[in-house]
C-alpha atoms as a PDB file:
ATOM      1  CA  UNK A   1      -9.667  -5.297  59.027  1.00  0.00           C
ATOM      2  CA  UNK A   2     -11.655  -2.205  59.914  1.00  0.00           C
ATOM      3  CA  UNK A   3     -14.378  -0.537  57.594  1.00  0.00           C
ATOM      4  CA  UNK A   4     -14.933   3.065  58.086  1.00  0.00           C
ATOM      5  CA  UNK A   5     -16.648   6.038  56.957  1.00  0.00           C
ATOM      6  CA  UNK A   6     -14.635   9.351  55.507  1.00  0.00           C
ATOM      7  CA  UNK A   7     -14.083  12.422  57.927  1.00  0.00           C
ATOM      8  CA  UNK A   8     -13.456  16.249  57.670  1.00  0.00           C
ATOM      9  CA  UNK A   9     -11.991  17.400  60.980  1.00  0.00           C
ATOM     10  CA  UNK A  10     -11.746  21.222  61.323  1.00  0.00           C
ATOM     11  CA  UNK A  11     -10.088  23.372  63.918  1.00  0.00           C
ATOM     12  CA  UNK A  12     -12.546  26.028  65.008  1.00  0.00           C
ATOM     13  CA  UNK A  13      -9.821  28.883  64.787  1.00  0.00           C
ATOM     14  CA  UNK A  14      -9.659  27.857  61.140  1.00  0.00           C
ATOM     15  CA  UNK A  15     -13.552  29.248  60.525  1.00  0.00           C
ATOM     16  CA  UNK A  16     -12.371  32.654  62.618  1.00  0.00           C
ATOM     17  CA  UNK A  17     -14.353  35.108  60.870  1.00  0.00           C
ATOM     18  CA  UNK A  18     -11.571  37.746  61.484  1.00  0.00           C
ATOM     19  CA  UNK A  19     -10.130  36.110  58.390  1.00  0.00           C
ATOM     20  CA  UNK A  20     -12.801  38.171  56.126  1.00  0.00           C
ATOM     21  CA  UNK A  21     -11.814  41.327  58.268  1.00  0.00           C
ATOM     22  CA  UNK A  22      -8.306  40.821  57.055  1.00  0.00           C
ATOM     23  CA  UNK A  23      -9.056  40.232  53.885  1.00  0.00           C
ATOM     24  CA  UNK A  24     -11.376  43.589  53.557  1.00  0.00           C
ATOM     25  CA  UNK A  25      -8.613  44.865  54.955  1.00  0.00           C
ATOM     26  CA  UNK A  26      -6.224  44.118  52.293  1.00  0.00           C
ATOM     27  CA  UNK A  27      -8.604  44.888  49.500  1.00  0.00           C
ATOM     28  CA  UNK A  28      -9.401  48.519  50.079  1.00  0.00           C
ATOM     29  CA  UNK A  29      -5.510  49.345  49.583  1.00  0.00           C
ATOM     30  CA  UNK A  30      -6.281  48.654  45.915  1.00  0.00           C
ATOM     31  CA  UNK A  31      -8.794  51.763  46.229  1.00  0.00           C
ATOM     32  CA  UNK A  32      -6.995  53.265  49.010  1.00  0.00           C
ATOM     33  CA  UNK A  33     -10.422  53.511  50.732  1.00  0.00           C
ATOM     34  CA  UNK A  34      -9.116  52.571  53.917  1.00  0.00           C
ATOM     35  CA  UNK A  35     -11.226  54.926  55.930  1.00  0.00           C
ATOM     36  CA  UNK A  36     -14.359  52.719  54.613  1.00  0.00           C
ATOM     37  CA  UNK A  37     -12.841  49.784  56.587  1.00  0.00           C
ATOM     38  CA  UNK A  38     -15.050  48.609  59.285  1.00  0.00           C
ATOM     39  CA  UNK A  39     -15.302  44.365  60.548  1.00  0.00           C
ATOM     40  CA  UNK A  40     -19.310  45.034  59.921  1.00  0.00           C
ATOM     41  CA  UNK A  41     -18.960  46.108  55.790  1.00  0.00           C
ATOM     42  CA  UNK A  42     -16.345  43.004  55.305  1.00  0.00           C
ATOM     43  CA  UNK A  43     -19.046  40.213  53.994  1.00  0.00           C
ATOM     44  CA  UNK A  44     -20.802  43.253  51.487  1.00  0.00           C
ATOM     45  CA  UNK A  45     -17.428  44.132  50.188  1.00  0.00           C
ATOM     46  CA  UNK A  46     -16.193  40.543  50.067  1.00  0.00           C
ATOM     47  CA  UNK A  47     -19.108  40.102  48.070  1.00  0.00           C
ATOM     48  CA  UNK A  48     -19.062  42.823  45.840  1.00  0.00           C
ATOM     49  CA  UNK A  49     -15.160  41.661  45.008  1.00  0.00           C
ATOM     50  CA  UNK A  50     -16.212  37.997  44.420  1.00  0.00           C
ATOM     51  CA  UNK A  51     -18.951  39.465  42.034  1.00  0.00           C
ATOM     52  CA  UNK A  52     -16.285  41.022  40.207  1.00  0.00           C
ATOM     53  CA  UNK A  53     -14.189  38.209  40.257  1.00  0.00           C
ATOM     54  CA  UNK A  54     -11.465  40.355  41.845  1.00  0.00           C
ATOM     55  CA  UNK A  55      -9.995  36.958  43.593  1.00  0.00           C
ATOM     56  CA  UNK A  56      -6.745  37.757  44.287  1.00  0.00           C
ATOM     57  CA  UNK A  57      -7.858  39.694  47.155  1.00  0.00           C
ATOM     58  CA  UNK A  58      -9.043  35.952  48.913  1.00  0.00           C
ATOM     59  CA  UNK A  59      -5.755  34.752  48.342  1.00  0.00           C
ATOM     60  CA  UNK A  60      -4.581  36.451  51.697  1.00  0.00           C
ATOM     61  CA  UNK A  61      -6.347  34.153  54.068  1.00  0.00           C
ATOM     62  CA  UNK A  62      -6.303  30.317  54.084  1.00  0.00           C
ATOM     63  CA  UNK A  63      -7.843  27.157  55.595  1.00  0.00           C
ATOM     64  CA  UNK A  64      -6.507  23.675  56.719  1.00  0.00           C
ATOM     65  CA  UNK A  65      -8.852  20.810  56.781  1.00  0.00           C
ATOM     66  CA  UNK A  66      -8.071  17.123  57.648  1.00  0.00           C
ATOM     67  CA  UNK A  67      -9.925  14.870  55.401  1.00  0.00           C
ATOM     68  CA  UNK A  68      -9.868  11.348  56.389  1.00  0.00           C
ATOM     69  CA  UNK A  69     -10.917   9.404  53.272  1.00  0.00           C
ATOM     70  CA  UNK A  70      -9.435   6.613  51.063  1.00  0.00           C
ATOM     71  CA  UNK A  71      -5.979   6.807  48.715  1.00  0.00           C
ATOM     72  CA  UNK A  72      -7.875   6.817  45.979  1.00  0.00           C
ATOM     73  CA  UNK A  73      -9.682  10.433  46.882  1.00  0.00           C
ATOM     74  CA  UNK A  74      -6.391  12.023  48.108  1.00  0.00           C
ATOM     75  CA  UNK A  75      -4.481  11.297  44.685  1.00  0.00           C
ATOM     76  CA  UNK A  76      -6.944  13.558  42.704  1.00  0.00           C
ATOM     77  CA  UNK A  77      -7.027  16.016  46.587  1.00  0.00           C
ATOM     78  CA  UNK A  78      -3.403  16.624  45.674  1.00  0.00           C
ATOM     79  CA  UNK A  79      -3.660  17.067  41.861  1.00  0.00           C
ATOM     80  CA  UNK A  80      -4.593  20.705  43.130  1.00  0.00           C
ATOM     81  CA  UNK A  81      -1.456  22.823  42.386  1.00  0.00           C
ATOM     82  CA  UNK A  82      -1.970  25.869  45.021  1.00  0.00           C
ATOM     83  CA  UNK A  83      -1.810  23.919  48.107  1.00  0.00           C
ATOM     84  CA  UNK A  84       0.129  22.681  50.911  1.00  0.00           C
ATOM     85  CA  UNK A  85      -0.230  18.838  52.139  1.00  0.00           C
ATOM     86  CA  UNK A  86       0.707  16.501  54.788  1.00  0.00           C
ATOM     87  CA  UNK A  87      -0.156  12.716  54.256  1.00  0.00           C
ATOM     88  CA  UNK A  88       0.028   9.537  56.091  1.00  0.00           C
ATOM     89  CA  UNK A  89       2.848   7.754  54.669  1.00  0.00           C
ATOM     90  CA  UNK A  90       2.684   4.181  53.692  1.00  0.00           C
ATOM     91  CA  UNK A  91       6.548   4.146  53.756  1.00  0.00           C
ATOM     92  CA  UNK A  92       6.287   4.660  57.313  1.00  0.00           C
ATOM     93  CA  UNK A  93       2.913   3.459  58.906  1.00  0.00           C
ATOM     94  CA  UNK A  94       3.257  -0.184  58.951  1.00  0.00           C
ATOM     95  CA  UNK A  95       0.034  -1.639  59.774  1.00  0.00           C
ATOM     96  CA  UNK A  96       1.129  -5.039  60.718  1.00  0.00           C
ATOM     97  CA  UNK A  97       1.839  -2.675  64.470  1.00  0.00           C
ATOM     98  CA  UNK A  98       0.350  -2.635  67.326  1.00  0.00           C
ATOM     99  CA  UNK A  99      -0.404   0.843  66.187  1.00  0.00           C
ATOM    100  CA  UNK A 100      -2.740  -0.090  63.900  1.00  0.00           C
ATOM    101  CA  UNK A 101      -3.998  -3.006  65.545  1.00  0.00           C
ATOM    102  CA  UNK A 102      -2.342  -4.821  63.068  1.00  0.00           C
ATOM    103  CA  UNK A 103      -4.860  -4.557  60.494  1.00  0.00           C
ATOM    104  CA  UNK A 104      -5.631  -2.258  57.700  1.00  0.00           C
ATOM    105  CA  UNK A 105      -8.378   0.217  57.937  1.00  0.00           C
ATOM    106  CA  UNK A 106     -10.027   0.693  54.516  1.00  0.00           C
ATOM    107  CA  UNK A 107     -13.307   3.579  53.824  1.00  0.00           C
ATOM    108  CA  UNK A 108     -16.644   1.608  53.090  1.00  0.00           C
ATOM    109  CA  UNK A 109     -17.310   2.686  48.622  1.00  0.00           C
ATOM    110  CA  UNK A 110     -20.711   4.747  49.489  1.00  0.00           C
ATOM    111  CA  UNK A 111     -22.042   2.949  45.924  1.00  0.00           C
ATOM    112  CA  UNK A 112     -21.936  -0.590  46.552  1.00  0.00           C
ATOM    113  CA  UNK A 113     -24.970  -1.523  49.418  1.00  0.00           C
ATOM    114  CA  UNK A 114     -24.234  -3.542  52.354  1.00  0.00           C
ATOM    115  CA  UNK A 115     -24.460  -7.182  51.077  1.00  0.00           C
ATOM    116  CA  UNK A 116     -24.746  -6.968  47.650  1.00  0.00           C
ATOM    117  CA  UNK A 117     -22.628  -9.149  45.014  1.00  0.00           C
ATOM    118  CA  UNK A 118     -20.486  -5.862  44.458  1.00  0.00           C
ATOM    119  CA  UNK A 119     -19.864  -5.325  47.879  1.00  0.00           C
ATOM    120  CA  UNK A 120     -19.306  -8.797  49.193  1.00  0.00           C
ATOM    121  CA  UNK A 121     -16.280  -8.843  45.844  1.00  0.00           C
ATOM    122  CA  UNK A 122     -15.324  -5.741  47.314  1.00  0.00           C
ATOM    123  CA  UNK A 123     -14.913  -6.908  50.761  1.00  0.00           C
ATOM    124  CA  UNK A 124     -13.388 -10.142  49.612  1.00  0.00           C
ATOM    125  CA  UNK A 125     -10.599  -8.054  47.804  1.00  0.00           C
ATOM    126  CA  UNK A 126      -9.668  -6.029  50.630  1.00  0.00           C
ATOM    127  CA  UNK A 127      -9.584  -9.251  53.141  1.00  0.00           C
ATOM    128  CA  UNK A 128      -6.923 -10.811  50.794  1.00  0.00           C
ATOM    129  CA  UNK A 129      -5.258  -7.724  50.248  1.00  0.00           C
ATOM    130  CA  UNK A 130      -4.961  -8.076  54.557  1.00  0.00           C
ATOM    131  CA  UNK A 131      -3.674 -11.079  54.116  1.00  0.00           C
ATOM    132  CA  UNK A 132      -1.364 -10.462  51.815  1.00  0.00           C
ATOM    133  CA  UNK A 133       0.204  -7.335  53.168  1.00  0.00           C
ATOM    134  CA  UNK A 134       0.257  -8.932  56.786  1.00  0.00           C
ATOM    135  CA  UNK A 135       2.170 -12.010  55.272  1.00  0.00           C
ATOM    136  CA  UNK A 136       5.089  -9.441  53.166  1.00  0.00           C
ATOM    137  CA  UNK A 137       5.156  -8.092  56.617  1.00  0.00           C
ATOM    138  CA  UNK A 138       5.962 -11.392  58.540  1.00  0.00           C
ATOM    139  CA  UNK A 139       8.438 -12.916  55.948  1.00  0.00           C
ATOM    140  CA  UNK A 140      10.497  -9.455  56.273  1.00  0.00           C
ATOM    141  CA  UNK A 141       9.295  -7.258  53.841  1.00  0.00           C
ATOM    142  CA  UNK A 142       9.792  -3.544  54.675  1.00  0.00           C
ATOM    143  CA  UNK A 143       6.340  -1.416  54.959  1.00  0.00           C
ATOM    144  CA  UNK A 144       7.387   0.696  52.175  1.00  0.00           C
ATOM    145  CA  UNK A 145       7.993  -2.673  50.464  1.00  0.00           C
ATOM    146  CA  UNK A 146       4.644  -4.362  51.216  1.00  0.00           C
ATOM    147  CA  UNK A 147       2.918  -1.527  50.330  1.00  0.00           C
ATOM    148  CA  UNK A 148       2.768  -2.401  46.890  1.00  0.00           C
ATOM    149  CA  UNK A 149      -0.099  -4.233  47.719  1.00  0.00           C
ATOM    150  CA  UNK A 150      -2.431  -1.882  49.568  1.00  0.00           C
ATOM    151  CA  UNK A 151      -5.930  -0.462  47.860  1.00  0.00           C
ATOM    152  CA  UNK A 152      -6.965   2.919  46.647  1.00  0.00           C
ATOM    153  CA  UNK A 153      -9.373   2.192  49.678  1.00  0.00           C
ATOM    154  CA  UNK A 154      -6.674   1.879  52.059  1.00  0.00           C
ATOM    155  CA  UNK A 155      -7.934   5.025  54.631  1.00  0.00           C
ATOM    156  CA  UNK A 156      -5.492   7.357  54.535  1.00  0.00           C
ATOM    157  CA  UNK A 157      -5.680  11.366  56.444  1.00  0.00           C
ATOM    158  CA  UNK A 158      -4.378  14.224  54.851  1.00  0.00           C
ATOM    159  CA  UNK A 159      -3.851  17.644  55.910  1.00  0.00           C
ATOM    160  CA  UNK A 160      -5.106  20.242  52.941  1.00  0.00           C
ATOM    161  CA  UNK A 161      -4.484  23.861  53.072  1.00  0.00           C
ATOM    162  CA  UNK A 162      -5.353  26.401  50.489  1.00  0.00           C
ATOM    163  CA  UNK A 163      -5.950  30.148  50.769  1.00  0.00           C
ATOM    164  CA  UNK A 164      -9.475  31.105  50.171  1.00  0.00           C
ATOM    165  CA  UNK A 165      -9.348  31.582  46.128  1.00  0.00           C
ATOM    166  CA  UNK A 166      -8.042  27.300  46.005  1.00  0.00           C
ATOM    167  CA  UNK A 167     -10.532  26.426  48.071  1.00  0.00           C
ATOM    168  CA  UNK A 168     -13.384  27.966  45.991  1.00  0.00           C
ATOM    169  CA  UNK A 169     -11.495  26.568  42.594  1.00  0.00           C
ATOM    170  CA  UNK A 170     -11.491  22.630  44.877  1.00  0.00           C
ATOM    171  CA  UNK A 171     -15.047  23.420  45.599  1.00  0.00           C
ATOM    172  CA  UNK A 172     -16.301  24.063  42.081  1.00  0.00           C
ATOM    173  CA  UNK A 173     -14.976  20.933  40.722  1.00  0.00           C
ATOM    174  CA  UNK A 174     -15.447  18.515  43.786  1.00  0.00           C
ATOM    175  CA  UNK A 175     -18.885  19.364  44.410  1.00  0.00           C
ATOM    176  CA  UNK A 176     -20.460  19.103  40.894  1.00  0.00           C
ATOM    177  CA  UNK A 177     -22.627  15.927  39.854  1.00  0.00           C
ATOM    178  CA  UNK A 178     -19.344  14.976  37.396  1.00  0.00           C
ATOM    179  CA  UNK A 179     -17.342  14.611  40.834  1.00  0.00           C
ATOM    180  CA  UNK A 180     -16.054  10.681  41.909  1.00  0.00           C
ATOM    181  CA  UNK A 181     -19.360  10.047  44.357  1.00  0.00           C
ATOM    182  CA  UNK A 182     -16.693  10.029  47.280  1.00  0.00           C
ATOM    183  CA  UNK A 183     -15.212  13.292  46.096  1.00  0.00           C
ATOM    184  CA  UNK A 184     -18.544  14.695  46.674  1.00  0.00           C
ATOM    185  CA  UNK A 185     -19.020  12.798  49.620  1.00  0.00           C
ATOM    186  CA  UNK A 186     -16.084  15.107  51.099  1.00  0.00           C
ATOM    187  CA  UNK A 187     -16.328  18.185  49.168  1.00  0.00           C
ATOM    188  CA  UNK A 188     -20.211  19.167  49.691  1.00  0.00           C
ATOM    189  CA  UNK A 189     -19.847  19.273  53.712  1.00  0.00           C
ATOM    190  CA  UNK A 190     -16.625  20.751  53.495  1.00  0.00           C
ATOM    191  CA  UNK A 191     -18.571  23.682  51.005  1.00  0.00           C
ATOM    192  CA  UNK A 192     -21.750  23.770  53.786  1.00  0.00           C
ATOM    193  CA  UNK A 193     -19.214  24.611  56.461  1.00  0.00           C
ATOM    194  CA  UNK A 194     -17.905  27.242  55.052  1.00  0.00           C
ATOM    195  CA  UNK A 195     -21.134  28.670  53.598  1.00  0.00           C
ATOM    196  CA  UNK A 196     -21.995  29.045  56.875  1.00  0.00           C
ATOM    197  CA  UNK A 197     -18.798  30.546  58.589  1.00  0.00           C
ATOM    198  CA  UNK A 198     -17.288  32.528  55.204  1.00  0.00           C
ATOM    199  CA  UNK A 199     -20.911  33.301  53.766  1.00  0.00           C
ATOM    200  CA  UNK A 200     -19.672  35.938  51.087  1.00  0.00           C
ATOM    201  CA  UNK A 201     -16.940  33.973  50.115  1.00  0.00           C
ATOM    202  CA  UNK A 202     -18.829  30.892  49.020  1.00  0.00           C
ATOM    203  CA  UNK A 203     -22.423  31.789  48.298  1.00  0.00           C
ATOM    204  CA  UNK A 204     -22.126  31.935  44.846  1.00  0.00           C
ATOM    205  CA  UNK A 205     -20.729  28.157  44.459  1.00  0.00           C
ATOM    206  CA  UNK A 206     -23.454  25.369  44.140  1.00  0.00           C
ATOM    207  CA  UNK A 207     -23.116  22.054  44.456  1.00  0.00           C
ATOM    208  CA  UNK A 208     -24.665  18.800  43.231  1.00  0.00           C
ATOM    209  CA  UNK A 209     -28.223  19.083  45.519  1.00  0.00           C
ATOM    210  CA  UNK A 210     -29.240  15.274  43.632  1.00  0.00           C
ATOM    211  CA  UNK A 211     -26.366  13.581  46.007  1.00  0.00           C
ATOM    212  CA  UNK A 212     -27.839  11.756  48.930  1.00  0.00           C
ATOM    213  CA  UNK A 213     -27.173  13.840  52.109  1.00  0.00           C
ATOM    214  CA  UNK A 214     -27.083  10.790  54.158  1.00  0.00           C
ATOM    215  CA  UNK A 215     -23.596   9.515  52.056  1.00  0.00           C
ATOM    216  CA  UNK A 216     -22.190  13.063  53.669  1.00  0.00           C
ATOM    217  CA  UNK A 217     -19.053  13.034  55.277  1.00  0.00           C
ATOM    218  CA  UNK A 218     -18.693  13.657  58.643  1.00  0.00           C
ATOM    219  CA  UNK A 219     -17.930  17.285  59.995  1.00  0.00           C
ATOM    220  CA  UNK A 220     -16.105  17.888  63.248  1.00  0.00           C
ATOM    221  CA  UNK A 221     -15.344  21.361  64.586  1.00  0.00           C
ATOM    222  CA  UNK A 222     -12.493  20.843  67.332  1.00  0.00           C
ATOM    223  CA  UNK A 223     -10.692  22.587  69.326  1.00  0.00           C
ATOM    224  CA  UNK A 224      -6.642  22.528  67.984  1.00  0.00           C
ATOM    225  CA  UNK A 225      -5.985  20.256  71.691  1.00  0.00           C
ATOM    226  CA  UNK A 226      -8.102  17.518  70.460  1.00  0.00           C
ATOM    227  CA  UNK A 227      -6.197  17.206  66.734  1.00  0.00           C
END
């Protein structure tokens, strides 16, 4: 069995800041001031729109971001209405492959320390679980059968897009203090990174600033080749 940490894996044509060109773009035809247009007044009249709370406008434009996390994350991830989402499939991935190394992968819980009674129960659960799935597996059970077994920590990736107006909605709720710790452990980098590539879109959203910055996900910017 493997123990990992959650991901966010981001294509860097995703953070192309000729989105926020398109989407000035797009706004001034609701003031027909099309002549104002110019890629160096997009983040002050982004801004001025989100101030409004004119956010239709950000619908235009979306983002995909693969979040590698645990089951248990992605069921409230996909609670989100406005979205499109690709999953790995327990129906299909059967982990007792080669593939997989014939063992499940499952994301380390952020709140339960390294050796502690919680942890070791934890870990104890998810070995039998192992054992248990492996065994459905080698007496003939299907993997959409034997999944029946698997954790809420079982690590699962997902594939999230929303245009720009979801994303801030995900962000609002995800990143506040009454977020599931691992929520926030995705949602706050996720929110940095596009602070800092969609500025005007996202500078008005806070976040929980009390959650332990070491317990942050993992951001990588790739190129689409290495996905």
């Amino acid at each position: 069995m493997k123990i990992v940490n959650p991901e966010i894996i981001i294509d860097k044509d995703q953070l192309n800041e000729s989105k926020l060109a398109n989407l000035e773009k797009y706004g001034r035809i609701c003031y027909r001031s099309d002549s104002e247009f110019s890629t160096m007044s997009s983040k002050r009249f982004l801004s001025n729109l989100i101030s409004r709370k004119h956010l239709s406008v950000v619908e235009h434009e979306k983002v995909t971001v693969i979040i590698i996390t645990d089951r248990g994350v992605t069921h409230e991830i996909v609670r989100h209405r406005i979205g499109s989402y690709s999953q790995e499939s327990t129906r299909y991935c059967n982990y007792a492959n080669d593939k997989f190394g014939n063992e499940i992968t499952v994301i380390k819980p952020l709140f339960y320390k390294e050796g502690t009674k919680e942890f070791l129960l934890w870990l104890s659960c998810m070995e039998s679980i192992e054992r248990t799935y492996l065994d459905l597996i080698k007496n003939g059970s299907t993997a959409q059968e034997a999944r029946s077994v698997l954790p809420n920590s079982l690590k699962t990736t997902i594939a999230v897009t929303y245009n720009f107006r979801e994303w801030r909605h995900f962000l609002e709720l995800r990143c506040s203090s009454k977020a599931h710790p691992q929520m926030q452990q995705i949602a706050i980098p996720i929110l940095l990174c596009f602070k800092k590539a969609f500025g005007c879109l996202f500078d008005d959203i806070d976040f929980n600033r009390d959650f332990d910055s070491s317990n942050y996900a993992e951001v990588k910017i790739i190129d689409d080749s290495e996905i």
